[in-house]
PDB file of N, CA and C in Angstrom:
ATOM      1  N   UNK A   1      73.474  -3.028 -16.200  1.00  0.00           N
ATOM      2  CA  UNK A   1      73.746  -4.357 -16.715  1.00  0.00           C
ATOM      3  C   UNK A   1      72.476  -4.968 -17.299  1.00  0.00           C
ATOM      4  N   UNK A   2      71.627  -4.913 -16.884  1.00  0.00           N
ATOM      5  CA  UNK A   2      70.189  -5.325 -17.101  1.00  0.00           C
ATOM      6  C   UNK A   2      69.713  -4.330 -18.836  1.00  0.00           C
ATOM      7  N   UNK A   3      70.098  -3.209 -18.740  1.00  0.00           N
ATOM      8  CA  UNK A   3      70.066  -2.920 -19.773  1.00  0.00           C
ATOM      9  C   UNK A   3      70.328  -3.846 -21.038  1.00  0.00           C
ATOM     10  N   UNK A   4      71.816  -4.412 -20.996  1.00  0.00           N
ATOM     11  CA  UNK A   4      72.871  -4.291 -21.951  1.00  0.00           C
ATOM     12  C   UNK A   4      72.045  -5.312 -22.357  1.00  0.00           C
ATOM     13  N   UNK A   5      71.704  -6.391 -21.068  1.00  0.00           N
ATOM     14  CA  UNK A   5      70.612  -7.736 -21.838  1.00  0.00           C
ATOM     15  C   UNK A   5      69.783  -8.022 -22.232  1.00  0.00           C
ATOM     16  N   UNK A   6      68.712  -6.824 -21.965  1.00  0.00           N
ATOM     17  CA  UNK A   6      67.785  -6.414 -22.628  1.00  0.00           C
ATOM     18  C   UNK A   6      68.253  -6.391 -23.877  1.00  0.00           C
ATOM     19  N   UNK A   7      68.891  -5.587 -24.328  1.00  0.00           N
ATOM     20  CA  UNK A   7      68.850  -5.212 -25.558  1.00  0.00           C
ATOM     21  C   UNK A   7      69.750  -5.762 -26.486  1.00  0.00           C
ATOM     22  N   UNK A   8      70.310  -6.836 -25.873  1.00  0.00           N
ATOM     23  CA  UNK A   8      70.775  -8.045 -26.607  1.00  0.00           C
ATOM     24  C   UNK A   8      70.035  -9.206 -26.694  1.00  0.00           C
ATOM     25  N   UNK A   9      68.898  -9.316 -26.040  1.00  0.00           N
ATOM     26  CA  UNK A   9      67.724 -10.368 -26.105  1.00  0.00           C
ATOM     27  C   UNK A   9      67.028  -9.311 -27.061  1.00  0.00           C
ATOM     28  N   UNK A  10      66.423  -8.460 -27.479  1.00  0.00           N
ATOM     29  CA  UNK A  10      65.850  -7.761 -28.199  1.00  0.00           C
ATOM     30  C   UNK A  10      66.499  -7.816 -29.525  1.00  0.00           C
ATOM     31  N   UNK A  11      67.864  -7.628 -29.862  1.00  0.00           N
ATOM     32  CA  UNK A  11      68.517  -7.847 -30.988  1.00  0.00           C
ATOM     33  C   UNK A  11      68.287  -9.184 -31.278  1.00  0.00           C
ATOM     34  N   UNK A  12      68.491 -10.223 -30.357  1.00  0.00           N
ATOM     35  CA  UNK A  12      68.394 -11.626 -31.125  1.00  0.00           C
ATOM     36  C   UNK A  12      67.244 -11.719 -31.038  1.00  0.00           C
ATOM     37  N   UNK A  13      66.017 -11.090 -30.723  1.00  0.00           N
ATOM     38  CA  UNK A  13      64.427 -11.771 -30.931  1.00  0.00           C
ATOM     39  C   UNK A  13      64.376 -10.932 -32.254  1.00  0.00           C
ATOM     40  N   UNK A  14      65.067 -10.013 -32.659  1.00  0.00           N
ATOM     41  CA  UNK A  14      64.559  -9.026 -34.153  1.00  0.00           C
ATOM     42  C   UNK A  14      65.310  -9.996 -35.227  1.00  0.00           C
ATOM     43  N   UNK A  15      66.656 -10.445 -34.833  1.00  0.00           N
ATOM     44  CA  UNK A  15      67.146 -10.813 -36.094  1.00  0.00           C
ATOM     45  C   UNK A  15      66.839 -12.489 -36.225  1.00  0.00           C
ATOM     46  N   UNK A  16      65.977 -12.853 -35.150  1.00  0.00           N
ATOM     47  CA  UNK A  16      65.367 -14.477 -35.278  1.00  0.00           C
ATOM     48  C   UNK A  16      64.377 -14.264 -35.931  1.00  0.00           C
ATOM     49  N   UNK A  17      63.855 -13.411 -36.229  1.00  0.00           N
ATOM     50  CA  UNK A  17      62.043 -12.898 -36.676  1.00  0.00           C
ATOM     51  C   UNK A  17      62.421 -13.124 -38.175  1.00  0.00           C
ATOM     52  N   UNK A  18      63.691 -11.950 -38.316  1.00  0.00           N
ATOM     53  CA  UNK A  18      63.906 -11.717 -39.605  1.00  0.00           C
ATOM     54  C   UNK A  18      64.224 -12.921 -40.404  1.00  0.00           C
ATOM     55  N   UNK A  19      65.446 -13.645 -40.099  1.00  0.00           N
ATOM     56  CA  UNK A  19      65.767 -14.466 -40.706  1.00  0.00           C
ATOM     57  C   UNK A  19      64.260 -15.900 -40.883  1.00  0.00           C
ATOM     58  N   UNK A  20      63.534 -15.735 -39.864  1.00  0.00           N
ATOM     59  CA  UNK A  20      62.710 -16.407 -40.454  1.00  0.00           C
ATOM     60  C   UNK A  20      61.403 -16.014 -41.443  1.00  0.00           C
ATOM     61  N   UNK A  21      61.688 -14.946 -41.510  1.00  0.00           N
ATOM     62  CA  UNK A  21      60.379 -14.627 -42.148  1.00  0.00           C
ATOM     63  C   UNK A  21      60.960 -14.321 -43.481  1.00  0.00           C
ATOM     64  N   UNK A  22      62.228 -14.596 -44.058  1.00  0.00           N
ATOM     65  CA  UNK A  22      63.132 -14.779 -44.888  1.00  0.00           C
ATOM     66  C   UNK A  22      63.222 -16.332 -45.219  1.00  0.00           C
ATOM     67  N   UNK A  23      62.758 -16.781 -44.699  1.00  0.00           N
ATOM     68  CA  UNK A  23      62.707 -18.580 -44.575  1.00  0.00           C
ATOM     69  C   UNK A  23      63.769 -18.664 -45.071  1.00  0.00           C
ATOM     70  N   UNK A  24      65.333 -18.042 -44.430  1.00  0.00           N
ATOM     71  CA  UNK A  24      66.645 -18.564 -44.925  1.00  0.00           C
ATOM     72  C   UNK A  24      66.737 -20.014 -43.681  1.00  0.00           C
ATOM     73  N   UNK A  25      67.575 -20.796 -44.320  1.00  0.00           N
ATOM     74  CA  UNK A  25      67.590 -21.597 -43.277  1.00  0.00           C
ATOM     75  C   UNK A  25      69.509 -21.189 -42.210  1.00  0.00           C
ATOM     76  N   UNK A  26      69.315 -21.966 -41.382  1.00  0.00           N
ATOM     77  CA  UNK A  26      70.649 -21.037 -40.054  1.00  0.00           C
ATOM     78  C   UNK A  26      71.725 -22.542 -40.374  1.00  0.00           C
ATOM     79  N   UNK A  27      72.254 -22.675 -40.920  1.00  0.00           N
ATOM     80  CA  UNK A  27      72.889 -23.967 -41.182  1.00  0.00           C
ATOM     81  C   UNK A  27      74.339 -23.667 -40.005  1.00  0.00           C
ATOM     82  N   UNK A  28      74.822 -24.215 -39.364  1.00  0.00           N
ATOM     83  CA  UNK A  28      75.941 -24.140 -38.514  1.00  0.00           C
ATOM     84  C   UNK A  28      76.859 -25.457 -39.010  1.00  0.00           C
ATOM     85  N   UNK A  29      78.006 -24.999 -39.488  1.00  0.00           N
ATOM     86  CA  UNK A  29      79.029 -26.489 -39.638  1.00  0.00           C
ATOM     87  C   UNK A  29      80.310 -26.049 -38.893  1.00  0.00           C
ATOM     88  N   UNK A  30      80.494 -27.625 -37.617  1.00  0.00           N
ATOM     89  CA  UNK A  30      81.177 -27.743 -37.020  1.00  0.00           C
ATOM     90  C   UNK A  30      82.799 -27.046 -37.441  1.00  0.00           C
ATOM     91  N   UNK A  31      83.866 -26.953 -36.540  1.00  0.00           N
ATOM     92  CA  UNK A  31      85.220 -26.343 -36.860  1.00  0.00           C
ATOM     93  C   UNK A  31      85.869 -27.521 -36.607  1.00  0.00           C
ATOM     94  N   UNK A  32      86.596 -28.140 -37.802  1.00  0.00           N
ATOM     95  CA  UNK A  32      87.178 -29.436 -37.559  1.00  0.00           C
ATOM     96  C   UNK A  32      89.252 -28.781 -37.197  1.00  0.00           C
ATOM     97  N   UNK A  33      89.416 -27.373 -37.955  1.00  0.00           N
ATOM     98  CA  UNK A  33      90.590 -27.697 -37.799  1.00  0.00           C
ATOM     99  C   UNK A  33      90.854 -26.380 -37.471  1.00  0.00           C
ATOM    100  N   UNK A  34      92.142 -25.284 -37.763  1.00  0.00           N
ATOM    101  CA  UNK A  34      92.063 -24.375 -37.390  1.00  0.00           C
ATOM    102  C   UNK A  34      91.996 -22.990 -38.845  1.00  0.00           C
ATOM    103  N   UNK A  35      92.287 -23.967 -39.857  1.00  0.00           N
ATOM    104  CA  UNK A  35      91.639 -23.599 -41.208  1.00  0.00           C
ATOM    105  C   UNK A  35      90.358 -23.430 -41.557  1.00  0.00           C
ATOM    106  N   UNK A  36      89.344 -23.824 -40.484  1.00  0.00           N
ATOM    107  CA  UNK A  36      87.884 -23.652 -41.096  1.00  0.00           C
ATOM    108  C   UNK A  36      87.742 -22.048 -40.836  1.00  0.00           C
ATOM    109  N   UNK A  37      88.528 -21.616 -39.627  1.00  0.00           N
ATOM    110  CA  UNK A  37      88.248 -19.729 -39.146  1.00  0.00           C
ATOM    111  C   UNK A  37      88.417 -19.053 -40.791  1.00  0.00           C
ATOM    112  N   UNK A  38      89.729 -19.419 -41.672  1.00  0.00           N
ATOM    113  CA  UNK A  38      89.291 -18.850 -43.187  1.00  0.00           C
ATOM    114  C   UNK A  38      88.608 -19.272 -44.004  1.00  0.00           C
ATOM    115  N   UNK A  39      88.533 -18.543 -45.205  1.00  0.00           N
ATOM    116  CA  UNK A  39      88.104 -18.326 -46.243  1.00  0.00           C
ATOM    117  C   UNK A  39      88.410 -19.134 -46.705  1.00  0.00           C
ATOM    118  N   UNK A  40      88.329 -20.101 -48.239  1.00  0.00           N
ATOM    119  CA  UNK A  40      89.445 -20.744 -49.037  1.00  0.00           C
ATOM    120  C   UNK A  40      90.204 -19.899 -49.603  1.00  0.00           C
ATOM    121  N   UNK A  41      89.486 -18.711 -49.827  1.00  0.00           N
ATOM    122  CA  UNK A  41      90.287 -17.548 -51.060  1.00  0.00           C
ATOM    123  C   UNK A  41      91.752 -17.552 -49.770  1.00  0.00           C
ATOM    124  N   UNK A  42      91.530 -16.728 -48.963  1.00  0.00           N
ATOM    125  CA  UNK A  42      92.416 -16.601 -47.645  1.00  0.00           C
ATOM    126  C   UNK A  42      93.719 -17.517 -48.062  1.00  0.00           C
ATOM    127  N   UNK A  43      92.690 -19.303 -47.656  1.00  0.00           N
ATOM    128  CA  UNK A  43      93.998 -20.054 -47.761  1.00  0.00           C
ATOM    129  C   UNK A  43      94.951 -19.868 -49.105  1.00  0.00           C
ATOM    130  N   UNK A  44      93.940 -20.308 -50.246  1.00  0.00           N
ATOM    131  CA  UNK A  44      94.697 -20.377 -51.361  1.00  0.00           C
ATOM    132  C   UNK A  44      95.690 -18.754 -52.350  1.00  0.00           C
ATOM    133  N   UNK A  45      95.379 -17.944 -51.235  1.00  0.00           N
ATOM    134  CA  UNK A  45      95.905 -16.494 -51.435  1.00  0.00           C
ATOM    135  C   UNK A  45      97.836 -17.221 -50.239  1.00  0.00           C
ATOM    136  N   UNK A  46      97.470 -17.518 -49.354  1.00  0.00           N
ATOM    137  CA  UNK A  46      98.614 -17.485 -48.125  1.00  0.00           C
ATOM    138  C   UNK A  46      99.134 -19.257 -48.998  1.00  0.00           C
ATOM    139  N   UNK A  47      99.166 -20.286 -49.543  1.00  0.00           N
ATOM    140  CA  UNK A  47      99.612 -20.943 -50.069  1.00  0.00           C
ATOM    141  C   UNK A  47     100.609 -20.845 -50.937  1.00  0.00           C
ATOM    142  N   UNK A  48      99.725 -20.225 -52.034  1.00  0.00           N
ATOM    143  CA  UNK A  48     100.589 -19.024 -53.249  1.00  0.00           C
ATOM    144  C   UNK A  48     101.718 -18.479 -53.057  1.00  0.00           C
ATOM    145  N   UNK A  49     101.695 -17.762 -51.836  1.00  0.00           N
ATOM    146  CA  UNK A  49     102.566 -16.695 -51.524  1.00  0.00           C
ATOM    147  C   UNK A  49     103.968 -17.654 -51.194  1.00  0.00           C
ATOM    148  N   UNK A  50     103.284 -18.516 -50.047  1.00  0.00           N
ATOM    149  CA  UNK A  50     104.224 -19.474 -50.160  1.00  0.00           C
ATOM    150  C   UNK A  50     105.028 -20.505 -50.792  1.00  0.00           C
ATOM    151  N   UNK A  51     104.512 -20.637 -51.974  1.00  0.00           N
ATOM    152  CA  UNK A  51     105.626 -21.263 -52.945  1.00  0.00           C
ATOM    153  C   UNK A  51     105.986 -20.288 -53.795  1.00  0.00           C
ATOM    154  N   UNK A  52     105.554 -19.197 -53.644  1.00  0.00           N
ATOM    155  CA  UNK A  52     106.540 -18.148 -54.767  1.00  0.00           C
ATOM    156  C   UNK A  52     107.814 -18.304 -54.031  1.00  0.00           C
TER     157      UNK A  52
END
């Protein structure tokens, strides 16, 4: 077990390094509904379908 966390603290200290040394920024936006889990393409693909 100690393993598994190791090396899931090791994955997130490599890909925190990366992304910063990428100076991307980590933007997180809240889930207001149960439409934010898709895509828009997603929605506006399953809309479509539905008024054909």
């Amino acid at each position: 077990m100690f393993e598994i966390i190791l090396l899931c603290l090791i994955i997130y200290i490599a890909a925190f390094f990366c992304l910063k040394s990428s100076e991307q920024q980590i933007k997180v936006e809240p889930i207001q509904s149960f439409d934010d889990f898709f895509s828009d393409s997603t929605i506006k693909k399953r809309t479509t379908y539905r008024n054909n």
